[in-house]
N, C-alpha and C. Protein backbone atom coordinates (compact mmCIF):
# COMPACT_ATOMS: atom_id res chain seq x y z
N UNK A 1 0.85 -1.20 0.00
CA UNK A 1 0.00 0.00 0.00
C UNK A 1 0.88 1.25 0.00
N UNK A 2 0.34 2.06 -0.80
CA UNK A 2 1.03 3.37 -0.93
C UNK A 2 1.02 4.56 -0.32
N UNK A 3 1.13 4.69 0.89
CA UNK A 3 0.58 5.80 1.93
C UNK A 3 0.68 7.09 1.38
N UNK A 4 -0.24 7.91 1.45
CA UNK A 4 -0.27 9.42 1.44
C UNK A 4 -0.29 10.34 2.51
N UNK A 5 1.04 11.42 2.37
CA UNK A 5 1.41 11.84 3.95
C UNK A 5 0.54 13.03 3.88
N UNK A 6 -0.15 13.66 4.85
CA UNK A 6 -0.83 14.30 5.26
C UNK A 6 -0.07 15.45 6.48
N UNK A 7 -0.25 16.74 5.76
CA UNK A 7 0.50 17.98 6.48
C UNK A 7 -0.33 18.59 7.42
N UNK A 8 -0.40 18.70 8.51
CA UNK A 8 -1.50 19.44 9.13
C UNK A 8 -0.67 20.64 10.05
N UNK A 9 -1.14 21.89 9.37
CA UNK A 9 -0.49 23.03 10.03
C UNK A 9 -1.16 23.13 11.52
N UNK A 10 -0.13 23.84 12.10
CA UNK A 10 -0.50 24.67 13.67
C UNK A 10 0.55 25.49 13.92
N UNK A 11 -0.72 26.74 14.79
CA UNK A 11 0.05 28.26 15.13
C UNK A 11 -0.45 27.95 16.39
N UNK A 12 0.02 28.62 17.11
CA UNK A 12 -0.44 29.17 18.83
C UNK A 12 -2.33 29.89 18.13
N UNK A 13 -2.78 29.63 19.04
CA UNK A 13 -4.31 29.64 18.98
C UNK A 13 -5.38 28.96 18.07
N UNK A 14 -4.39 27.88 17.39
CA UNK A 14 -5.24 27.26 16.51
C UNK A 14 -6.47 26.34 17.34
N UNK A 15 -7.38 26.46 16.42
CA UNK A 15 -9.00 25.45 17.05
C UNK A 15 -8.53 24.11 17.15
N UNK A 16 -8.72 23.57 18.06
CA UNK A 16 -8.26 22.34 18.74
C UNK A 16 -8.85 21.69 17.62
N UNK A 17 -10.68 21.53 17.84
CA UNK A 17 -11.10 20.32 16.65
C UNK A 17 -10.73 21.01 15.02
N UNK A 18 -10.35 22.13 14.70
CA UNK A 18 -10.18 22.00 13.72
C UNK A 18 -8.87 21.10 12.88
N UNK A 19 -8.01 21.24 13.85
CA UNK A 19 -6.41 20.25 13.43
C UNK A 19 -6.59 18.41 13.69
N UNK A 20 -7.35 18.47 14.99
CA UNK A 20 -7.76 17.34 15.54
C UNK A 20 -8.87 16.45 14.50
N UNK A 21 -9.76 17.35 14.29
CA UNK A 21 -10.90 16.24 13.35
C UNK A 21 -9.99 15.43 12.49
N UNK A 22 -9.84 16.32 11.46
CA UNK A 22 -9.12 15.70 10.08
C UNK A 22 -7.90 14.98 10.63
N UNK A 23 -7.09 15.33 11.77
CA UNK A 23 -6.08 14.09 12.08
C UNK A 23 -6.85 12.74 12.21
N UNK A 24 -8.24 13.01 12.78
CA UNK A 24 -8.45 11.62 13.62
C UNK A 24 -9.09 10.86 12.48
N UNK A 25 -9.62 11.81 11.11
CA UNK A 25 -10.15 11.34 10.25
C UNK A 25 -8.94 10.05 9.59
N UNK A 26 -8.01 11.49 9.00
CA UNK A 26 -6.73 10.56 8.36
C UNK A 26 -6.39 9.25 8.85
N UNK A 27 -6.51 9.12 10.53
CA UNK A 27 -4.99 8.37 11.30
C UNK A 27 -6.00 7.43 11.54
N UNK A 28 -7.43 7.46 11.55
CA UNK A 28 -8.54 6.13 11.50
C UNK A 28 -9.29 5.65 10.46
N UNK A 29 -8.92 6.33 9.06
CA UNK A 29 -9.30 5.68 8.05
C UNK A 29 -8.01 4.23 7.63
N UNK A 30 -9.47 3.22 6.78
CA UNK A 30 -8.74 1.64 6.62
C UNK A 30 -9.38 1.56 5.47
N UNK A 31 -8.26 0.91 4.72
CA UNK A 31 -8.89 0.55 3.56
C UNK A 31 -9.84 -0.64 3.74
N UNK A 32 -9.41 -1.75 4.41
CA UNK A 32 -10.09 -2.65 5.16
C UNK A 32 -10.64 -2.62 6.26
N UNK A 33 -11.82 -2.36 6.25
CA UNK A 33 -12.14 -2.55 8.17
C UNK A 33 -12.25 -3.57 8.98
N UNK A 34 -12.01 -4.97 7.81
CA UNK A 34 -12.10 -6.12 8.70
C UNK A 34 -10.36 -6.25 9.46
N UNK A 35 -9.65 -5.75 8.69
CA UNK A 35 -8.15 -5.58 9.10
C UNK A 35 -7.46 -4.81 9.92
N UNK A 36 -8.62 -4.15 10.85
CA UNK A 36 -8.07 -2.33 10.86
C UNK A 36 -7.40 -2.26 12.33
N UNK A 37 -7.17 -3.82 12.59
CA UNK A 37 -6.06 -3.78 13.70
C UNK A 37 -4.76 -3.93 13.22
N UNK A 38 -4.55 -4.96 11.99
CA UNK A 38 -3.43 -5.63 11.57
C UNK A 38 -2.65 -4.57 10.30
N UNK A 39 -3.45 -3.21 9.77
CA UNK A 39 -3.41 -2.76 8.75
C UNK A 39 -3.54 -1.05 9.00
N UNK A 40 -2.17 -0.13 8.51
CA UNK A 40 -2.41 0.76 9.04
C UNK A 40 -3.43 2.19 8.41
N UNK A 41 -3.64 3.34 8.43
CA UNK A 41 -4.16 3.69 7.38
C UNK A 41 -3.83 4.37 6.15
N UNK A 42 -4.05 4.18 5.40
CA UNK A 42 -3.36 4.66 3.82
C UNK A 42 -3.00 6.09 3.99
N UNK A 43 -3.15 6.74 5.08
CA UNK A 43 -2.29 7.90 5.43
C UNK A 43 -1.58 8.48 6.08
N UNK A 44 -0.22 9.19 6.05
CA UNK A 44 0.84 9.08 7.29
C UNK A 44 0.36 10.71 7.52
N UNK A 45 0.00 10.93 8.95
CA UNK A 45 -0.32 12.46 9.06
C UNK A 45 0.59 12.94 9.93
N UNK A 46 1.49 13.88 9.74
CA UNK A 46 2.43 14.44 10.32
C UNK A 46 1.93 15.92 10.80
N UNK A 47 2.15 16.71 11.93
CA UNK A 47 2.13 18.54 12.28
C UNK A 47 3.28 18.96 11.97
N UNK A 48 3.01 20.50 11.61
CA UNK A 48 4.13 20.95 10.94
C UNK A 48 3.59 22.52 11.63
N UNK A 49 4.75 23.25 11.96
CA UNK A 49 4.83 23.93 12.62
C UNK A 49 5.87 25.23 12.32
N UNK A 50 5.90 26.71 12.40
CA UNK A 50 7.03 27.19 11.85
C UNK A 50 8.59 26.84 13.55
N UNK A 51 8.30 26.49 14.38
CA UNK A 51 8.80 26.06 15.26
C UNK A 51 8.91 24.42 16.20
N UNK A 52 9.57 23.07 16.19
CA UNK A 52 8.95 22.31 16.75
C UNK A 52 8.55 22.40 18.17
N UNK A 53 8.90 23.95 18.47
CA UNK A 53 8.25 23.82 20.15
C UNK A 53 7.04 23.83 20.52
N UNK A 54 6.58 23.58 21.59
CA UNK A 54 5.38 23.95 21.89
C UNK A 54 4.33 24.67 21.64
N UNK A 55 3.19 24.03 20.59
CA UNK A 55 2.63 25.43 20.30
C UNK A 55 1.24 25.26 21.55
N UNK A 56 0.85 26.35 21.68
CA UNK A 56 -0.70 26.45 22.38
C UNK A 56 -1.64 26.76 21.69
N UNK A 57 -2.39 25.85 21.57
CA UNK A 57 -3.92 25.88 20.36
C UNK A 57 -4.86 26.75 21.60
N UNK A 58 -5.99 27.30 21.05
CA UNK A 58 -7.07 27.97 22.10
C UNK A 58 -7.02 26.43 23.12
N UNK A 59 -8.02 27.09 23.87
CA UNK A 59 -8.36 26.52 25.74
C UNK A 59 -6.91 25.59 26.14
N UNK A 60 -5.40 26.28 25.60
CA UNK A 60 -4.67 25.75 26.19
C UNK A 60 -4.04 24.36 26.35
N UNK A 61 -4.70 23.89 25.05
CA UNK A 61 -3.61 22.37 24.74
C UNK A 61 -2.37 23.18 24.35
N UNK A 62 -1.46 21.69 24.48
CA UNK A 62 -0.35 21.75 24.27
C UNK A 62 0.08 20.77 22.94
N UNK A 63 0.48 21.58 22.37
CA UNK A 63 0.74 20.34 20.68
C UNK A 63 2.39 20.74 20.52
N UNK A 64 2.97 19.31 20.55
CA UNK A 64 4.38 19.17 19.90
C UNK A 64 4.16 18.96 18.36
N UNK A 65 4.65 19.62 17.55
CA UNK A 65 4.65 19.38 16.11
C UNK A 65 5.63 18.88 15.90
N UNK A 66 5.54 17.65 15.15
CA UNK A 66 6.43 16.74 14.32
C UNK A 66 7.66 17.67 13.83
N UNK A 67 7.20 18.68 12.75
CA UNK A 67 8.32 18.96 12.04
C UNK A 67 8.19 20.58 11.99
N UNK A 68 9.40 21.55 11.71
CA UNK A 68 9.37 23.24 11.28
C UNK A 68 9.03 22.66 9.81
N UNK A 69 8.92 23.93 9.45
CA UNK A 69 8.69 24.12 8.50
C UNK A 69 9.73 23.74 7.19
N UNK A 70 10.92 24.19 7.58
CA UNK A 70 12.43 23.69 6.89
C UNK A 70 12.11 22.17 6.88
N UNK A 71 11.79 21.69 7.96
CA UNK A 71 11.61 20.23 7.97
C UNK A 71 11.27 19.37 7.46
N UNK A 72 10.08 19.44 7.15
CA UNK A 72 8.90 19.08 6.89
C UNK A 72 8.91 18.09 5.60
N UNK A 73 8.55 16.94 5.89
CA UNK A 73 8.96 16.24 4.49
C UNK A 73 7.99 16.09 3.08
N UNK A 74 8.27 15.95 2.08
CA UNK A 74 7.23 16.57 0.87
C UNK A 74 5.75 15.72 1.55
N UNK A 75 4.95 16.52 1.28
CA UNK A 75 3.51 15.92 1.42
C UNK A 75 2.40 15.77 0.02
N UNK A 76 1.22 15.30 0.45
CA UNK A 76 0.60 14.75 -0.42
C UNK A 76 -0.85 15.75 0.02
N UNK A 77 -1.14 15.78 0.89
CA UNK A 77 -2.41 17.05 1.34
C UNK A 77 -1.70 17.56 2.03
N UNK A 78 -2.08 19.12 2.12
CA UNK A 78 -1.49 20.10 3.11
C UNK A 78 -3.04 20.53 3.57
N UNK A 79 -3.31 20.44 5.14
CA UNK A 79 -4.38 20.61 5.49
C UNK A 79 -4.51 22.44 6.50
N UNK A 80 -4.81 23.40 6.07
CA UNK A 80 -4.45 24.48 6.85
C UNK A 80 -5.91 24.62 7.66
N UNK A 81 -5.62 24.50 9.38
CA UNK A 81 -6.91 24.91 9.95
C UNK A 81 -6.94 26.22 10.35
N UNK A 82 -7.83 27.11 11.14
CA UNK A 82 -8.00 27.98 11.50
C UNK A 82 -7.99 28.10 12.85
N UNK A 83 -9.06 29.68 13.65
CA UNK A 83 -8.94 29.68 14.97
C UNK A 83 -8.58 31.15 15.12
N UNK A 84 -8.62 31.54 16.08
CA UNK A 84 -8.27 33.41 16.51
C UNK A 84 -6.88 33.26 16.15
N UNK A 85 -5.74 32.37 16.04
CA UNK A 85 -4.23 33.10 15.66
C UNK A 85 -4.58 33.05 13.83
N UNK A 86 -5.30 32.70 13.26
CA UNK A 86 -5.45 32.86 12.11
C UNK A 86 -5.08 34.14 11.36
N UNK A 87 -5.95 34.77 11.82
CA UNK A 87 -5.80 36.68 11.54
C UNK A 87 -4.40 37.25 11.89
N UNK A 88 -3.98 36.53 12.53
CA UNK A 88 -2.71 37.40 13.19
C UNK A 88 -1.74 36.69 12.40
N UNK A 89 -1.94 35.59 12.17
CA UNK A 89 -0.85 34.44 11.25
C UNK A 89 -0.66 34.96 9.65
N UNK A 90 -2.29 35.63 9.21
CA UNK A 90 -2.03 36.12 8.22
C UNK A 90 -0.97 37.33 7.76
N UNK A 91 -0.48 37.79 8.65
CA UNK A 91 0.95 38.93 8.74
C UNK A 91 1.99 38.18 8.59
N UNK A 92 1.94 36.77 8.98
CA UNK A 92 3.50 36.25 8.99
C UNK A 92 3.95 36.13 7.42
N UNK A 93 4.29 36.37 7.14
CA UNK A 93 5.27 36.52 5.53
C UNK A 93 5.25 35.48 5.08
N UNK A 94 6.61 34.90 5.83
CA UNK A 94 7.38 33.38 5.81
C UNK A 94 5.96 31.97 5.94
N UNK A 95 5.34 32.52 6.71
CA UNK A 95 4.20 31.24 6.85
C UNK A 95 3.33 30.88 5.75
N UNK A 96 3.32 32.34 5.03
CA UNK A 96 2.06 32.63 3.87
C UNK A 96 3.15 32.38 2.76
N UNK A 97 4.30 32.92 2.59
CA UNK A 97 5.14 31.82 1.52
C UNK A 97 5.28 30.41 1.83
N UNK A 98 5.12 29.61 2.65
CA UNK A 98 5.32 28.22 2.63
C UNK A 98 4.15 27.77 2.31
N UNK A 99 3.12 28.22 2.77
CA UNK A 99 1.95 27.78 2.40
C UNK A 99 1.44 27.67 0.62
N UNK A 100 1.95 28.85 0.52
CA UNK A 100 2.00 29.06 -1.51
C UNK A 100 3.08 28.07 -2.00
N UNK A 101 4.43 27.86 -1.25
CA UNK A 101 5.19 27.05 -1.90
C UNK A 101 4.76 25.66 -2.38
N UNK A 102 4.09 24.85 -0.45
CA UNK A 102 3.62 23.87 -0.42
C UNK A 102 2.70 23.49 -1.49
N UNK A 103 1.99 23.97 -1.56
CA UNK A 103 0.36 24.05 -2.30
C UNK A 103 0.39 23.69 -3.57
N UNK A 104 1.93 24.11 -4.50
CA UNK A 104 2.10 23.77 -5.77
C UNK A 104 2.73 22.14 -6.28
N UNK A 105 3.36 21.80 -4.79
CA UNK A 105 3.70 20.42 -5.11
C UNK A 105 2.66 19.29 -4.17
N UNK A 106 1.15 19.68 -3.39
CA UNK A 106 0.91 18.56 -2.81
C UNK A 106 -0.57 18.60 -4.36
N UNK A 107 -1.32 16.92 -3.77
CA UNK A 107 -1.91 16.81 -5.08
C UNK A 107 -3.63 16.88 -4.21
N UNK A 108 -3.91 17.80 -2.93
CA UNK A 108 -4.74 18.02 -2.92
C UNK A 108 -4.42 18.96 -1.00
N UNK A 109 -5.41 19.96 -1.40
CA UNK A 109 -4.86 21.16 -0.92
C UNK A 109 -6.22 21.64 0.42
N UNK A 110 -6.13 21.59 1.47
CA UNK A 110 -7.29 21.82 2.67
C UNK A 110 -7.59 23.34 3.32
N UNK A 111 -8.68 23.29 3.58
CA UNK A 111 -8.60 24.30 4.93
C UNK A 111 -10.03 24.20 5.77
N UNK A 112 -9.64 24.29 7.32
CA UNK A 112 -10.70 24.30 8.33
C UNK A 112 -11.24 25.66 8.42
N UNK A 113 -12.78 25.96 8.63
CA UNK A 113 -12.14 27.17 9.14
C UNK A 113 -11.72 28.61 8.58
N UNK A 114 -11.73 29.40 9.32
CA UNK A 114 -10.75 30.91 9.14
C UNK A 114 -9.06 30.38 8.39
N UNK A 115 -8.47 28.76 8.35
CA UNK A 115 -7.50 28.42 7.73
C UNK A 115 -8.03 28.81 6.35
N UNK A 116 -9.02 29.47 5.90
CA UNK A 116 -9.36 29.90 4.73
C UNK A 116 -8.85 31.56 4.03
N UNK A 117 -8.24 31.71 5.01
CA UNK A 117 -7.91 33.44 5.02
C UNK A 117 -6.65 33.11 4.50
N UNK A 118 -5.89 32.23 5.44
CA UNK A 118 -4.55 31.84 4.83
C UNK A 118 -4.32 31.34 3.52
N UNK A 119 -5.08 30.35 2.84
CA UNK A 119 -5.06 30.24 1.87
C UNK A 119 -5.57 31.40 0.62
N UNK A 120 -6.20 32.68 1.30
CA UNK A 120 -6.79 33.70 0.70
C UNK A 120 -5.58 34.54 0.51
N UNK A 121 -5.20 34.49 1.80
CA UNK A 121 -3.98 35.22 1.88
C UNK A 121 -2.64 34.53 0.69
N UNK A 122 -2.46 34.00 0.70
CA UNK A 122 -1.60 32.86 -0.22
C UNK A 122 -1.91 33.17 -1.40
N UNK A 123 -2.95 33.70 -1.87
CA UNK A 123 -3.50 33.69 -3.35
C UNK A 123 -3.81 32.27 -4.23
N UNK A 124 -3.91 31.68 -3.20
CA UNK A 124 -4.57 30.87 -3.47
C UNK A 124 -5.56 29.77 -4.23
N UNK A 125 -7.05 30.68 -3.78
CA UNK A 125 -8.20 31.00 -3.96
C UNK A 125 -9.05 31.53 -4.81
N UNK A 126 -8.07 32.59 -5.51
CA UNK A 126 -8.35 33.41 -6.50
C UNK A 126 -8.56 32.60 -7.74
N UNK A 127 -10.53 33.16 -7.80
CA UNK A 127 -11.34 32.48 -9.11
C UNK A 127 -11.53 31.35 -8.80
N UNK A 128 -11.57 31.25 -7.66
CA UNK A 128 -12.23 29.88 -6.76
C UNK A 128 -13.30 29.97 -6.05
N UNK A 129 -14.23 28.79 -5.84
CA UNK A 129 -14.93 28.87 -5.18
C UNK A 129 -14.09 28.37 -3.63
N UNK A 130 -14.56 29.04 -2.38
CA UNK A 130 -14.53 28.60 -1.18
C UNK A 130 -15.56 29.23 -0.14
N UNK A 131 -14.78 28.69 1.25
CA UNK A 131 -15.97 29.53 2.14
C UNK A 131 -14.89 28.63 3.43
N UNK A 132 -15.82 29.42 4.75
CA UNK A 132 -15.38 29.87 5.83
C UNK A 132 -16.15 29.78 6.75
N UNK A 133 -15.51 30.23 8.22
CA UNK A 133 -16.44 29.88 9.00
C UNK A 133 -17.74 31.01 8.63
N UNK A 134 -19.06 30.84 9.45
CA UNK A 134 -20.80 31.55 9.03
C UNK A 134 -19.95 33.05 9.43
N UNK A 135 -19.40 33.13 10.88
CA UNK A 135 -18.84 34.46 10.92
C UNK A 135 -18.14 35.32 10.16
N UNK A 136 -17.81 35.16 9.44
CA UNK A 136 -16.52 35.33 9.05
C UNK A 136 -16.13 35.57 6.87
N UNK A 137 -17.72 35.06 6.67
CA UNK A 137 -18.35 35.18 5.40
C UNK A 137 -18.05 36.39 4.71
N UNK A 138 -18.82 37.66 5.56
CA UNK A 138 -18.51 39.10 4.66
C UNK A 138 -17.07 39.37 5.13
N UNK A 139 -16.49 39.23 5.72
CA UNK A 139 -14.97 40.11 5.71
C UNK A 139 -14.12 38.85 4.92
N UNK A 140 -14.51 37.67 4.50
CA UNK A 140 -13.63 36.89 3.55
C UNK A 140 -14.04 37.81 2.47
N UNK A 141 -15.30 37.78 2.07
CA UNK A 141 -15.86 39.16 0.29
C UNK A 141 -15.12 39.77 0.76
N UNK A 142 -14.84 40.98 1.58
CA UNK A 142 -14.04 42.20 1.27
C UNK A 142 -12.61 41.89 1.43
N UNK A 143 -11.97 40.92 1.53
CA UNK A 143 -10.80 40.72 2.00
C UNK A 143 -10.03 40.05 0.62
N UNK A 144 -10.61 39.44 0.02
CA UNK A 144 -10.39 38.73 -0.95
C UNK A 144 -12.03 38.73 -2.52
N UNK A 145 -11.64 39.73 -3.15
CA UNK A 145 -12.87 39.94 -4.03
C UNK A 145 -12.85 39.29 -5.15
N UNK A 146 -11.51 38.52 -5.35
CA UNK A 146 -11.22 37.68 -6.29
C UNK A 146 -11.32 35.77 -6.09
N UNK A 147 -12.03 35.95 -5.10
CA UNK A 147 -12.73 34.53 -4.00
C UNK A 147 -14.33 34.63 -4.54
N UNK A 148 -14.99 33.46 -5.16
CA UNK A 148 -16.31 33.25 -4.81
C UNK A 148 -16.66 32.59 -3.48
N UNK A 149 -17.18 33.58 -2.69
CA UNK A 149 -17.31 33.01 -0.94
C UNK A 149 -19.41 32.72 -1.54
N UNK A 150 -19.02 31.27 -0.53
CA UNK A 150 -19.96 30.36 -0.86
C UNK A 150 -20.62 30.30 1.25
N UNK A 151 -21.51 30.95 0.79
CA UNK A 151 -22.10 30.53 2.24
C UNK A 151 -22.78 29.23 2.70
N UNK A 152 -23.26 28.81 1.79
CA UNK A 152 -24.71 28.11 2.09
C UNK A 152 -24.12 26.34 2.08
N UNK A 153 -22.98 26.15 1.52
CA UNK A 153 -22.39 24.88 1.61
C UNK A 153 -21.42 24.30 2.91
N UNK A 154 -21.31 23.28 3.41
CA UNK A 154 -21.04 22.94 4.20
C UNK A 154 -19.10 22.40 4.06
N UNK A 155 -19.06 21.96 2.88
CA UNK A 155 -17.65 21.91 2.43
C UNK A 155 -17.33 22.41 0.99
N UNK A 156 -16.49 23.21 0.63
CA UNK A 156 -16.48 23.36 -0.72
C UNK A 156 -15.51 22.80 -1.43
N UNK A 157 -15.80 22.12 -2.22
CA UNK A 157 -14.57 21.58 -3.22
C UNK A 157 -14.89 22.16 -4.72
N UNK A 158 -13.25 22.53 -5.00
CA UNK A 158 -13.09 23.43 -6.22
C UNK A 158 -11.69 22.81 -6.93
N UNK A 159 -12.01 21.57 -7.65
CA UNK A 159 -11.21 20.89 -7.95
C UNK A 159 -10.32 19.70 -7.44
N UNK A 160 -9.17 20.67 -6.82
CA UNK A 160 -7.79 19.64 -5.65
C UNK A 160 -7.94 20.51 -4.32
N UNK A 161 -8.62 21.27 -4.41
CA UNK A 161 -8.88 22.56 -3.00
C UNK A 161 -10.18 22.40 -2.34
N UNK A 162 -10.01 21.81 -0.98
CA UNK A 162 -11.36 21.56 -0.34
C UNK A 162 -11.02 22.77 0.62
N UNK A 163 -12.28 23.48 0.81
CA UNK A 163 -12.41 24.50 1.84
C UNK A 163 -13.60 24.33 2.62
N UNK A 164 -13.38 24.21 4.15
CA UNK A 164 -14.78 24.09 4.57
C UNK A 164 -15.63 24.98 5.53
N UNK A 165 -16.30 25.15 6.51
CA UNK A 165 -16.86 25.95 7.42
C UNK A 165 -16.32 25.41 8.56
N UNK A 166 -17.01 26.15 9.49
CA UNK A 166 -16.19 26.22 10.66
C UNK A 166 -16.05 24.75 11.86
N UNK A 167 -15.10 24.54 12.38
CA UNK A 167 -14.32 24.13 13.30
C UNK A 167 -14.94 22.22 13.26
N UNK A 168 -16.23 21.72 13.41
CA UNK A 168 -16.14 20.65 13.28
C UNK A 168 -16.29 20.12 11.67
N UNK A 169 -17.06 21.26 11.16
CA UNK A 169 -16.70 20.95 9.68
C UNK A 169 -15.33 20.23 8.97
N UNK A 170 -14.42 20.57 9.49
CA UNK A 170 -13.66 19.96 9.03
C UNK A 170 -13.28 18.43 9.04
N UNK A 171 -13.99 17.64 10.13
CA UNK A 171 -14.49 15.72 9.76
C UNK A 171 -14.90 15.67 8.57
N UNK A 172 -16.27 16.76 7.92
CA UNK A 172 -16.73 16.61 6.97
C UNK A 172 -15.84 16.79 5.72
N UNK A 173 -14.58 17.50 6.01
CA UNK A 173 -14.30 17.96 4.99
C UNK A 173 -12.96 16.67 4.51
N UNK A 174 -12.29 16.35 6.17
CA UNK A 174 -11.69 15.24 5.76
C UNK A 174 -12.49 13.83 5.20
N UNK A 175 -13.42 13.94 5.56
CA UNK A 175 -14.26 12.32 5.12
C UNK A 175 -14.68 12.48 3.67
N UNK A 176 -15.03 13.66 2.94
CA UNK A 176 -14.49 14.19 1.49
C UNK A 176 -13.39 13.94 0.96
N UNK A 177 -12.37 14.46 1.59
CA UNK A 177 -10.91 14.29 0.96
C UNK A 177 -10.87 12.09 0.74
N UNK A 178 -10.96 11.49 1.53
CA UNK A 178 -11.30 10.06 1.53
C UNK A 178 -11.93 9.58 0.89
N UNK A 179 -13.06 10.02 0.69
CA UNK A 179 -14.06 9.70 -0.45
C UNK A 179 -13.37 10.58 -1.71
N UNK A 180 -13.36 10.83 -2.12
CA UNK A 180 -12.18 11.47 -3.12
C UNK A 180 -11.16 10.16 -3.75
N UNK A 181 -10.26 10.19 -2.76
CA UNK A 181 -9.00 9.28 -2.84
C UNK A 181 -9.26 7.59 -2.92
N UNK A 182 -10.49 7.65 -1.56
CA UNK A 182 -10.45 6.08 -1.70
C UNK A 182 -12.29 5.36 -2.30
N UNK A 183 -12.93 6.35 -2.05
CA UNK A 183 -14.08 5.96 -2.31
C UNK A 183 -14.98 6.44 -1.26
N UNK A 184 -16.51 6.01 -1.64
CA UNK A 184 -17.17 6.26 -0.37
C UNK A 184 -17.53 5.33 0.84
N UNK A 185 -17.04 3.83 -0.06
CA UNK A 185 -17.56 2.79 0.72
C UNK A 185 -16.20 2.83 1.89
N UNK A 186 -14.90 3.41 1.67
CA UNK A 186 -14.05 3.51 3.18
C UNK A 186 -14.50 4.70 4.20
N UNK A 187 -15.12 5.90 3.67
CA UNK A 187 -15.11 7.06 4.30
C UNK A 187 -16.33 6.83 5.26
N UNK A 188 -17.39 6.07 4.53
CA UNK A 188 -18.42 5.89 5.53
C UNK A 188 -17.86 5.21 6.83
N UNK A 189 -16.93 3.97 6.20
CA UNK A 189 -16.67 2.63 7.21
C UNK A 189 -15.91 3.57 8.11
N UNK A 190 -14.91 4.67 7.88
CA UNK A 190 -14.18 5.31 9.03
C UNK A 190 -15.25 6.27 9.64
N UNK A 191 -16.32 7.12 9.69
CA UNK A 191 -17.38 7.67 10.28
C UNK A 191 -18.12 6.79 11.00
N UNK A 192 -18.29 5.37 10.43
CA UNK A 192 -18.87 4.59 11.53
C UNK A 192 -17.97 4.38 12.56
N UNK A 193 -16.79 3.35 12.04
CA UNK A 193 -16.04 3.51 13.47
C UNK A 193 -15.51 4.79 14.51
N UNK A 194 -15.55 6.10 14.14
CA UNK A 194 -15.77 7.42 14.75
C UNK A 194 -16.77 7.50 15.44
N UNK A 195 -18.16 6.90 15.12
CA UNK A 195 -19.82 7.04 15.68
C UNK A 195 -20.49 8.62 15.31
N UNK A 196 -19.42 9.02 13.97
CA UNK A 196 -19.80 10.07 13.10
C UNK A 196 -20.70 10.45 12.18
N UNK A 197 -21.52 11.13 12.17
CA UNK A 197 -22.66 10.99 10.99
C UNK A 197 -21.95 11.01 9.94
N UNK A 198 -22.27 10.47 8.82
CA UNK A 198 -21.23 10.47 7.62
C UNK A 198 -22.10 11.90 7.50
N UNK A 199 -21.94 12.83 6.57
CA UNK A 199 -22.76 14.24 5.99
C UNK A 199 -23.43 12.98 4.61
N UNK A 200 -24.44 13.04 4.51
CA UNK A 200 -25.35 12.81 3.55
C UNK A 200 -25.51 13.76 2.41
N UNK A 201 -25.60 15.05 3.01
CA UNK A 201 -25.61 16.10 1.95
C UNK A 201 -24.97 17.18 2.51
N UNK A 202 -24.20 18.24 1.97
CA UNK A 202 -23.51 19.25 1.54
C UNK A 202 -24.36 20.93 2.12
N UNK A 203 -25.72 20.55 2.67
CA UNK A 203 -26.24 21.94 3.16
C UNK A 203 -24.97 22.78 4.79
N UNK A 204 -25.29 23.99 5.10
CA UNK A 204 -24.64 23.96 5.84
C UNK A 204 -25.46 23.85 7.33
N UNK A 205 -25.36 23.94 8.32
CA UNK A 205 -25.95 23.18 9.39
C UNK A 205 -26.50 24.19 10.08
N UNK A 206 -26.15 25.61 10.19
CA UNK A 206 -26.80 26.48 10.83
C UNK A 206 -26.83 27.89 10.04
C-alpha cells in the first residue's frame, strides 16, 4: 500500500477540533475494516509547525509538532486549519510563503475554518470557489474579491482545493478528501467507526 502523507499546520491559537478532526479522520481511516487492527491507514499524518516547540492551540492544549517548516517532508495534502491566531498568522510573511510554496507540489490542498484566510492570503483562492467559518463570510468578500465566498455549503470543493466551514466541519471535509482518494464505501466505514454521521448532503448546518 502506498501511503499518502498528510500535512497538518499549527500556530499558537489554533482550534483544537479543527487540526484534531481531520487528524483523527486521516490516522482512523482503513482501507479494510475487517483488518483495521493488523493494517495501518493509507495515510501518514504528520504537524508541521514554523517552530517544533510547543505550540498552544485555544483553551490551552499543548501540541508538539512533528516537524518546522524547513523540515517538513514533501507531502501529499497540506491541510491548513484555523482559529483566533489565524488573523494574526495572516501577517507572517514566511508562513504565507510556505503555504504558496507547499500548495504547488501537494496533489490536494485543505482548509478548516478561518484556515481559509490563509489560503486567501496565499492567493490561493483566486477564481475559486470557497468559504469559511458563518462568521466570518462578509470580511472573507471584502478581503479577498477575487474569491467566490460560498455561504450556504457545508464543504467546498473546487477541484484539488477543499475549503470548509467552521471548526467541526472539518471531519466533513476530511471524510471528502477520503471519499475522493479512496471511495465512499471507506469514508463511511471510518465515520462509523468514529460514531460520526457520515454528511449525507452538503447543506450547511446552521
Amino acid at each position: 500500500m502506498i501511503r499518502r502523507t498528510v500535512g497538518i499546520l499549527v500556530f499558537p491559537d489554533v482550534k483544537v477540533l479543527d487540526f484534531c478532526g481531520p487528524f483523527e479522520v486521516f490516522s482512523a481511516a482503513r482501507l479494510d475494516e475487517a483488518r483495521r487492527r493488523e493494517e495501518p491507514s493509507p495515510y501518514e499524518v504528520e504537524l508541521a509547525a514554523v517552530a517544533t516547540d510547543n505550540v498552544v492551540a485555544t483553551g490551552g492544549l499543548k501540541v508538539v509538532p512533528d516537524h518546522d517548516l524547513d523540515g517538513c517532508p514533501p507531502l501529499d495534502v497540506l491541510v491548513v486549519p484555523g482559529g483566533w491566531g489565524a488573523r494574526r498568522e495572516m501577517a507572517n510573511a514566511p508562513l504565507i510563503a510556505w503555504i504558496a510554496e507547499r500548495s504547488s507540489r501537494v496533489t490536494t490542498l485543505a482548509s478548516v475554518c478561518t484556515g481559509s484566510l490563509l489560503l486567501g492570503k496565499a492567493g490561493l483562492l483566486d477564481g475559486r470557489r470557497a468559504t469559511t467559518h458563518w462568521r466570518v463570510l462578509d470580511e472573507m468578500r471584502m478581503w479577498f474579491p477575487a474569491v467566490s465566498v460560498v455561504g450556504e455549503e457545508h464543504v467546498v470543493e473546487d477541484g484539488d482545493v477543499f475549503t470548509s466551514a467552521g471548526i467541526s466541519a472539518g471531519i466533513d471535509m476530511a471524510l471528502r478528501v477520503v471519499t475522493r482518494h479512496h471511495g465512499e464505501a471507506v469514508a463511511r466505514a471510518t465515520a462509523r467507526h468514529m460514531e460520526y454521521p457520515f454528511p449525507e448532503d452538503n447543506r450547511r448546518r446552521i
